[in-house]
N, C-alpha and C. Protein backbone atom coordinates (compact mmCIF):
# COMPACT_ATOMS: atom_id res chain seq x y z
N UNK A 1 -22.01 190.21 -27.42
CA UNK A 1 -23.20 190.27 -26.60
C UNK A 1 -24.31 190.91 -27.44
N UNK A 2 -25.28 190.19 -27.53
CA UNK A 2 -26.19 190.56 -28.41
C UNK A 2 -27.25 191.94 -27.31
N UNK A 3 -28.11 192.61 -27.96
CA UNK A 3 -28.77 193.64 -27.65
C UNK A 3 -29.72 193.29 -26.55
N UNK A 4 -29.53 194.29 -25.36
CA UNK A 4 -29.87 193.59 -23.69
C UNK A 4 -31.17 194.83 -23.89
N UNK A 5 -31.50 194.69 -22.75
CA UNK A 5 -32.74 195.90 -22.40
C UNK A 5 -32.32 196.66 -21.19
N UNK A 6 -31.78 197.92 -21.41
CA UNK A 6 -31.60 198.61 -20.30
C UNK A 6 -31.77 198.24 -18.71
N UNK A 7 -33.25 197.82 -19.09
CA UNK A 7 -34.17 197.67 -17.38
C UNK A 7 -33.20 196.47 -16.76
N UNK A 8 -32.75 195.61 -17.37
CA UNK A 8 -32.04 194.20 -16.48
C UNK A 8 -30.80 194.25 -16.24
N UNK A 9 -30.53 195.71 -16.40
CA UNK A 9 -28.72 196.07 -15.56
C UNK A 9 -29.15 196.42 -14.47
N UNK A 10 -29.06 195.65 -13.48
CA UNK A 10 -29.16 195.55 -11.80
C UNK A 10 -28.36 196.64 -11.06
N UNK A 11 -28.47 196.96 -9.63
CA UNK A 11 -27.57 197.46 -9.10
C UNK A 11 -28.42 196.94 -7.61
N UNK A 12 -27.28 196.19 -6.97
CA UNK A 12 -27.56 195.57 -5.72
C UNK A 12 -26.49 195.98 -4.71
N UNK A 13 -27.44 196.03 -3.03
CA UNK A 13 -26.15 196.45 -2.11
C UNK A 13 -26.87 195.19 -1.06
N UNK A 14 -25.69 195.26 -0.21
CA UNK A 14 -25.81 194.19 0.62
C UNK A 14 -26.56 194.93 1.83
N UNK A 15 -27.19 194.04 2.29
CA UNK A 15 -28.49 194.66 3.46
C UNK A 15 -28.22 193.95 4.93
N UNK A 16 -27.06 193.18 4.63
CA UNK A 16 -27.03 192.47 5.97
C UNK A 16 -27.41 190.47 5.64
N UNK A 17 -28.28 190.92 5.02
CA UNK A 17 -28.87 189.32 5.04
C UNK A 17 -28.76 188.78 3.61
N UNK A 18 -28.15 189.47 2.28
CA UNK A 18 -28.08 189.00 0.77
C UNK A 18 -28.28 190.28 0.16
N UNK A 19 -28.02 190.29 -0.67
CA UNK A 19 -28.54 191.12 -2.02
C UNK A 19 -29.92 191.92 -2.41
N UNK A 20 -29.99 193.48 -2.15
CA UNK A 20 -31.31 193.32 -2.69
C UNK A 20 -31.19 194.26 -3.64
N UNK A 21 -31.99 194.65 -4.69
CA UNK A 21 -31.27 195.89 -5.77
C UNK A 21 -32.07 197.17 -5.34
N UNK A 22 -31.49 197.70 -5.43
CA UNK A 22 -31.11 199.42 -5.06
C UNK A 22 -32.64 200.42 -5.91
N UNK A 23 -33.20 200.15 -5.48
CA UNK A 23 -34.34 201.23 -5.63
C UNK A 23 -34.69 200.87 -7.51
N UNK A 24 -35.69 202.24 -7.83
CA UNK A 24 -35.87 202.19 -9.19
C UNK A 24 -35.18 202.56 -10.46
N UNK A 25 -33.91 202.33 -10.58
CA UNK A 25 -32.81 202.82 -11.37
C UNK A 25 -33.27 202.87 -12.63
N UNK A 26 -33.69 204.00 -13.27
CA UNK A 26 -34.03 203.68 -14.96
C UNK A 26 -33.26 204.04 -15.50
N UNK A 27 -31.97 204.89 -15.02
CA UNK A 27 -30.54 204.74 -15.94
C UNK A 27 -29.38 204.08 -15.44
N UNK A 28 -28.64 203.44 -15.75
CA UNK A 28 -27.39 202.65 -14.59
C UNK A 28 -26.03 203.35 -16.17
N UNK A 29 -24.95 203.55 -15.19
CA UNK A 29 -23.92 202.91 -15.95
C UNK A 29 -23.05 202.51 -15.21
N UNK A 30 -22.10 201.41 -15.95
CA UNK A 30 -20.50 201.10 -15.18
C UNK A 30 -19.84 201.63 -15.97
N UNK A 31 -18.91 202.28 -15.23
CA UNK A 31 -17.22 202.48 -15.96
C UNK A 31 -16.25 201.84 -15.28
N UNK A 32 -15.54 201.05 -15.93
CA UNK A 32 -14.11 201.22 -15.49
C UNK A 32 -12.94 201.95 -15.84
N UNK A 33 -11.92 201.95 -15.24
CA UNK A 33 -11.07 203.01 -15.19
C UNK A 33 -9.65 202.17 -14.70
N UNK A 34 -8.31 202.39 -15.93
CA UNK A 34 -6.90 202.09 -15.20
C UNK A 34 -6.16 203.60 -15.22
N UNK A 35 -5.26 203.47 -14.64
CA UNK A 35 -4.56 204.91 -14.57
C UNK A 35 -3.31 204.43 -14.64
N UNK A 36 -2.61 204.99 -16.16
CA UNK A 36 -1.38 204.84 -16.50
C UNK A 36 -0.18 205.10 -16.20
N UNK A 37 0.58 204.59 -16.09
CA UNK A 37 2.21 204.60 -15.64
C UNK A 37 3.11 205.04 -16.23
N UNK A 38 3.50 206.34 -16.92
CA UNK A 38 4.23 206.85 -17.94
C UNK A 38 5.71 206.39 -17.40
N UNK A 39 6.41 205.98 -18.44
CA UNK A 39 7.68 205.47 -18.25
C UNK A 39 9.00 205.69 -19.32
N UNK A 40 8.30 206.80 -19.98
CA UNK A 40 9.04 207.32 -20.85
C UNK A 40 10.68 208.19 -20.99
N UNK A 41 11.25 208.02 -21.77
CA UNK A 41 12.68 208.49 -21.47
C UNK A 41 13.45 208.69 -22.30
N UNK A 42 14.49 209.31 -22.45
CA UNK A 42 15.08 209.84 -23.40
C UNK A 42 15.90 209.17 -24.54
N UNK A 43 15.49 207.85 -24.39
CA UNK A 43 16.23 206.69 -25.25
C UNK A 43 14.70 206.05 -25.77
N UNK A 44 13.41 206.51 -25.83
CA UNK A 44 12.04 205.91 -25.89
C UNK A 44 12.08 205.91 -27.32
N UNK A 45 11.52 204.77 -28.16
CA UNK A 45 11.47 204.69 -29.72
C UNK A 45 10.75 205.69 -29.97
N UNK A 46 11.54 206.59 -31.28
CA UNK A 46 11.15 207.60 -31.74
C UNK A 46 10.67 208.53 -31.24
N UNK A 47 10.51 208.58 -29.74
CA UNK A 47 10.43 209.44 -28.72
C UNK A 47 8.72 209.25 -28.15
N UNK A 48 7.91 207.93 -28.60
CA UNK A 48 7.11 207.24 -28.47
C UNK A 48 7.06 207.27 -26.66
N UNK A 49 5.52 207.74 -26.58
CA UNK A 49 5.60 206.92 -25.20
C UNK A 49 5.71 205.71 -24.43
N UNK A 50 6.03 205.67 -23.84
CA UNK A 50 6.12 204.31 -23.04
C UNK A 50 5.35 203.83 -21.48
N UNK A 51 4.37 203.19 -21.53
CA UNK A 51 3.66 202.75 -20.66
C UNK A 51 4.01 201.31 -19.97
N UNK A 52 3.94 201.25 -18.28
CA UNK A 52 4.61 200.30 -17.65
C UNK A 52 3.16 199.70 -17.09
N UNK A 53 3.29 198.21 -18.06
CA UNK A 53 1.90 197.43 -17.79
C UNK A 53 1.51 197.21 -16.55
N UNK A 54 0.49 196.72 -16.42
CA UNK A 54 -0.08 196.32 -14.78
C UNK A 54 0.56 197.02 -13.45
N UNK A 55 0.86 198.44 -13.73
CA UNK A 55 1.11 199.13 -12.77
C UNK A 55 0.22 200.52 -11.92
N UNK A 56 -0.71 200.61 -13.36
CA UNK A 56 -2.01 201.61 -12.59
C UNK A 56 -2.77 201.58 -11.76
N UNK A 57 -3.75 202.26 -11.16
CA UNK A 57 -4.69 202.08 -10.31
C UNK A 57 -5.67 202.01 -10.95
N UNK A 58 -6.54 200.53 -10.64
CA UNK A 58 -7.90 200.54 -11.07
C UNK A 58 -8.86 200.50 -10.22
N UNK A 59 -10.34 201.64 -11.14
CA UNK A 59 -10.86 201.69 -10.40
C UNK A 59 -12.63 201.81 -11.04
N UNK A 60 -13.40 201.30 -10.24
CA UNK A 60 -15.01 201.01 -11.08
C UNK A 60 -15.54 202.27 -10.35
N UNK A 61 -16.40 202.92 -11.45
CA UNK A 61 -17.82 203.86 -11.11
C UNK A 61 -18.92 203.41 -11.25
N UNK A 62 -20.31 203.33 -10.52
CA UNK A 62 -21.77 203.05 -11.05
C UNK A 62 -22.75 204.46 -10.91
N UNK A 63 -22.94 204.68 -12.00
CA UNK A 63 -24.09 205.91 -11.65
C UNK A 63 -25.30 205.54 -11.67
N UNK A 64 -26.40 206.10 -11.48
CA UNK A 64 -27.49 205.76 -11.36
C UNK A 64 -28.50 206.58 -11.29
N UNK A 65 -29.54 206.74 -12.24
CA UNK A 65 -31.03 207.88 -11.87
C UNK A 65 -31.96 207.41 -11.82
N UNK A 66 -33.22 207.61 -10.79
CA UNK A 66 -34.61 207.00 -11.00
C UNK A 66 -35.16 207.15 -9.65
N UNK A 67 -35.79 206.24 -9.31
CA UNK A 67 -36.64 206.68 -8.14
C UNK A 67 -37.11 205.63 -7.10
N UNK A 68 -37.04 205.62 -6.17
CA UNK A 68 -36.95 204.91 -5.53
C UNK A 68 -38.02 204.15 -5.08
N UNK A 69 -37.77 202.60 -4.58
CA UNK A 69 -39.33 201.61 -4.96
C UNK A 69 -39.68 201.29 -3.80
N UNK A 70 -38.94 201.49 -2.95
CA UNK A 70 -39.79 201.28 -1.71
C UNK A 70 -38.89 201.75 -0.21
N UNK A 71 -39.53 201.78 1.09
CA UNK A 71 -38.84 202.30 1.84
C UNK A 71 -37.48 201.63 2.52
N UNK A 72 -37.51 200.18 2.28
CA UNK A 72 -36.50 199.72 2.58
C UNK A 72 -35.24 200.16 2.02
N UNK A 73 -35.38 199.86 0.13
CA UNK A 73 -34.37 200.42 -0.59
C UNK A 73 -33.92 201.73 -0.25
N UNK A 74 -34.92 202.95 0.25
CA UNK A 74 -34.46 204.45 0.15
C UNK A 74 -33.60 204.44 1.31
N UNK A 75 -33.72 203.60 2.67
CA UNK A 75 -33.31 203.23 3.74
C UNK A 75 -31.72 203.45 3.97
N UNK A 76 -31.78 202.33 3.29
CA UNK A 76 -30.40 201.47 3.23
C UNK A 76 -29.53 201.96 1.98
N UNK A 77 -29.71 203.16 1.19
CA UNK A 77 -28.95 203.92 0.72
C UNK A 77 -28.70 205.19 1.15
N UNK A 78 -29.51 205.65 2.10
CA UNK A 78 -29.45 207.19 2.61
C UNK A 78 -28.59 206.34 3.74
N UNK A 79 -28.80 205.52 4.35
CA UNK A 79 -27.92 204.88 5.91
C UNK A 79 -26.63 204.85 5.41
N UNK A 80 -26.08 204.04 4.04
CA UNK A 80 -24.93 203.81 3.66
C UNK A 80 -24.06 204.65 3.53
N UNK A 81 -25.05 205.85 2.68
CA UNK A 81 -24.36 207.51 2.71
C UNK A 81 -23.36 208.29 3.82
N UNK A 82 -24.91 208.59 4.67
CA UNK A 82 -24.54 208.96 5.56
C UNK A 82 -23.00 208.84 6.67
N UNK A 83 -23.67 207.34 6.88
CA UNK A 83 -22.77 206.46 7.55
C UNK A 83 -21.07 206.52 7.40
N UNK A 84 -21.46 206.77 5.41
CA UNK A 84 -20.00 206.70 5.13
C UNK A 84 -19.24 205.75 4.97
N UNK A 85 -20.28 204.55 4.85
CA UNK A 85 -19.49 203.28 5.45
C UNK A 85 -19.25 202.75 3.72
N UNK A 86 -18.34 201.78 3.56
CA UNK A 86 -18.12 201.07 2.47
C UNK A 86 -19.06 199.80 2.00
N UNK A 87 -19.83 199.35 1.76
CA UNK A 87 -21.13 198.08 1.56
C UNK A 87 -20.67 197.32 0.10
N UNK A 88 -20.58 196.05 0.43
CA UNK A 88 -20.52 194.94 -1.04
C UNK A 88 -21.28 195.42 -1.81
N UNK A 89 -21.57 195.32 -3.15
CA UNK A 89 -22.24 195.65 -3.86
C UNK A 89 -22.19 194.61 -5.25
N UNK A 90 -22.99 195.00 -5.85
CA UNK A 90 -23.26 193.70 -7.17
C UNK A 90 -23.84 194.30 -8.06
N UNK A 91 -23.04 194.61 -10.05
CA UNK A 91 -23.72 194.80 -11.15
C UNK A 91 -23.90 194.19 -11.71
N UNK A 92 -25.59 193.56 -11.97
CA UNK A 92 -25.68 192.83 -12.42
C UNK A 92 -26.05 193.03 -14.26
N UNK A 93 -24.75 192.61 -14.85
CA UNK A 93 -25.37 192.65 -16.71
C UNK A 93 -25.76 191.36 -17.49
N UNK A 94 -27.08 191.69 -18.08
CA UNK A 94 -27.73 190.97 -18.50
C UNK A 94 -26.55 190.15 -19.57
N UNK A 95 -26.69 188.63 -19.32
CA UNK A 95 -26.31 187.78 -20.67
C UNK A 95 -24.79 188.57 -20.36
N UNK A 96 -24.04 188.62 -19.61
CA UNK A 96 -22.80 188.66 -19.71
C UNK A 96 -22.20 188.06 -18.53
N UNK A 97 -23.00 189.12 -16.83
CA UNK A 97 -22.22 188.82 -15.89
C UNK A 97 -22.31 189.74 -14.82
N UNK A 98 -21.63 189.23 -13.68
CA UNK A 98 -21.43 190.43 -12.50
C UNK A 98 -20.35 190.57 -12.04
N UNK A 99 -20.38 192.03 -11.78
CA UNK A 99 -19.49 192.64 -11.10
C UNK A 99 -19.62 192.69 -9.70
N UNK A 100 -18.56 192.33 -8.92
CA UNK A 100 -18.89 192.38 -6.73
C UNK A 100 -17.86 192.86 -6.75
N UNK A 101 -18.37 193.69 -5.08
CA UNK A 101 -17.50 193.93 -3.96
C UNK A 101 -17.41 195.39 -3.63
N UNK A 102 -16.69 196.13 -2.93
CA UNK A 102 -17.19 197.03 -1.98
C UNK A 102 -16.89 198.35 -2.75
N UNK A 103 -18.00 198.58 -2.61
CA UNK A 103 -18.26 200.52 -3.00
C UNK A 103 -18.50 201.09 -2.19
N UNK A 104 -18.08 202.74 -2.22
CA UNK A 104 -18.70 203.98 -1.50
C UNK A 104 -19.65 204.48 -2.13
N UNK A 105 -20.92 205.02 -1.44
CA UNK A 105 -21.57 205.93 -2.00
C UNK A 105 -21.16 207.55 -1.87
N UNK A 106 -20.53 208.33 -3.59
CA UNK A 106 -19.50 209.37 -3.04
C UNK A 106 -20.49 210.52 -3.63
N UNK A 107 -21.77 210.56 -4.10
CA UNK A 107 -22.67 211.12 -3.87
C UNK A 107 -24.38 210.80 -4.23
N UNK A 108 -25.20 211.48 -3.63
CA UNK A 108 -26.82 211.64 -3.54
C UNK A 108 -27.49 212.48 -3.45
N UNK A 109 -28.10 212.39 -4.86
CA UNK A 109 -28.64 213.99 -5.22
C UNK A 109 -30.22 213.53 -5.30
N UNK A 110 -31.35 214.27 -4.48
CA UNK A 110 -32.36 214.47 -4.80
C UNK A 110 -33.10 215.68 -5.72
N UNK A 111 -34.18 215.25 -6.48
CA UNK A 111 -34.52 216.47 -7.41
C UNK A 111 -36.24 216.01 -7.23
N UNK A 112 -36.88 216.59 -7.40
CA UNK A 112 -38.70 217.53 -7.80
C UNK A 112 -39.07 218.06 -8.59
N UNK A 113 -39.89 217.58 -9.17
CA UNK A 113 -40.66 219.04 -9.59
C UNK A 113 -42.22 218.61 -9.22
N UNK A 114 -42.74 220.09 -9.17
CA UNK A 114 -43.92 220.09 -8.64
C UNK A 114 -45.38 219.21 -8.78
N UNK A 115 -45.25 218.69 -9.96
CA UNK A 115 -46.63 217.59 -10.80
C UNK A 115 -45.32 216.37 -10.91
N UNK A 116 -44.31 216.04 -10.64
CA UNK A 116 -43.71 214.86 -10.60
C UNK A 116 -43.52 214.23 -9.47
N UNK A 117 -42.34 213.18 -9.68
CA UNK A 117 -42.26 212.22 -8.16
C UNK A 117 -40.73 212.89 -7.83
N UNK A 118 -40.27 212.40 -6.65
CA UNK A 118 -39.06 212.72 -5.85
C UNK A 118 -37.93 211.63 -7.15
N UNK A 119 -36.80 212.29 -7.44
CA UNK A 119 -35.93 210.97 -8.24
C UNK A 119 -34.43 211.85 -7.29
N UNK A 120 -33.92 210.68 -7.67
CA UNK A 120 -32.51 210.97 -7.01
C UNK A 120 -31.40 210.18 -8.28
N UNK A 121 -30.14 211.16 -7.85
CA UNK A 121 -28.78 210.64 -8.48
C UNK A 121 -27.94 209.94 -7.47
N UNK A 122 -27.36 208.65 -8.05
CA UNK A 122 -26.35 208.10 -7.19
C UNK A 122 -24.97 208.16 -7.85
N UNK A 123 -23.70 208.28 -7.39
CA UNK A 123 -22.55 207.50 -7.72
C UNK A 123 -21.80 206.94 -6.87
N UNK A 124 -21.14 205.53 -7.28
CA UNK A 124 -20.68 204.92 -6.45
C UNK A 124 -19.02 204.58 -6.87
N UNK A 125 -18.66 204.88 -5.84
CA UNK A 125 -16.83 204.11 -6.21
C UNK A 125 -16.37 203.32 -5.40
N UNK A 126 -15.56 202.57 -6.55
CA UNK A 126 -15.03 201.22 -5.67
C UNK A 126 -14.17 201.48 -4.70
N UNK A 127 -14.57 200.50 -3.70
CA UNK A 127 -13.47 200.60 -2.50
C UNK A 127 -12.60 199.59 -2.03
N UNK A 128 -12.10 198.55 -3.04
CA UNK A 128 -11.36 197.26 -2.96
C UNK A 128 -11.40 196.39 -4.12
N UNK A 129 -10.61 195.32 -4.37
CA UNK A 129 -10.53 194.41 -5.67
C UNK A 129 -11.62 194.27 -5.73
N UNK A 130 -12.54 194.23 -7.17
CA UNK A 130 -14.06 193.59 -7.64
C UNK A 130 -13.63 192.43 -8.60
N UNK A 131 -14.81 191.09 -8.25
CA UNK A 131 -14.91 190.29 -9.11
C UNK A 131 -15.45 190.44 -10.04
N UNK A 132 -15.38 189.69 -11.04
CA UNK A 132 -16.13 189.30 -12.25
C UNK A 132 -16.62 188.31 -12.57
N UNK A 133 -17.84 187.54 -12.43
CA UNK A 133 -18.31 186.23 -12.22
C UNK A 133 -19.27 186.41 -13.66
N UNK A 134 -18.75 185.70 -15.17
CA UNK A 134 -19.60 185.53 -16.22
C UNK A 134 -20.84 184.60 -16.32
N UNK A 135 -21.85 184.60 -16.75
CA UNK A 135 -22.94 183.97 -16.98
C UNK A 135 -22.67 182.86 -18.14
């Protein structure tokens, strides 16, 4: 994948009626995450660990900092919060692809300062199998 521009890694939640992206994010990241299955034992080569494939838990993070673009977006992420509720969601990466399907929002941090604007922190974790749909 050749060299993307920060700004066109998306982060979209579902609003009821499609996709809309999530406020003014000027930092995004994804992680993913498996969690290993140690299966090691007293007969293990050379006393080498041993890991039992496709048996971990996987699981996606999206973080996010910036500020928010309008009142709908600030809306429908403070509602989601709150609510507690789980919402589809969509990362969109430039020239590669997207990631779907349902996240929590597991926190929302607002910050100020006095001659600046309001910005907030998001993170989100997955809450069910996500696709991967390539470009």
């Amino acid at each position: 994948m050749p060299a993307q521009k920060g700004k066109d890694l998306l982060l979209k939640m579902d609003d009821g009626e499609g996709f809309t992206t999530v406020a003014g994010l000027r930092t995004k990241t994804l992680a993913f995450n498996a969690q290993t299955v140690d299966v090691t034992h007293a007969e293990s080569a050379g006393r080498w660990r041993e890991l039992l494939a496709g048996a971990g838990v996987k699981r996606a993070s999206v973080a996010g900092a910036g500020i928010f673009k309008d009142a709908a977006s600030d809306a429908l992420v403070r509602q989601a919060f709150f609510d507690g509720v789980v919402k589809d969601c969509q990362v969109v990466i430039p020239d590669f692809g997207t990631v779907e399907g349902p996240f929590q929002i597991s926190a929302l941090e607002f910050s100020g300062a006095h001659d600046g604007e309001v910005a907030f922190e998001i993170t989100l974790e997955s809450a069910g199998e996500l696709t991967f749909t390539s470009l």
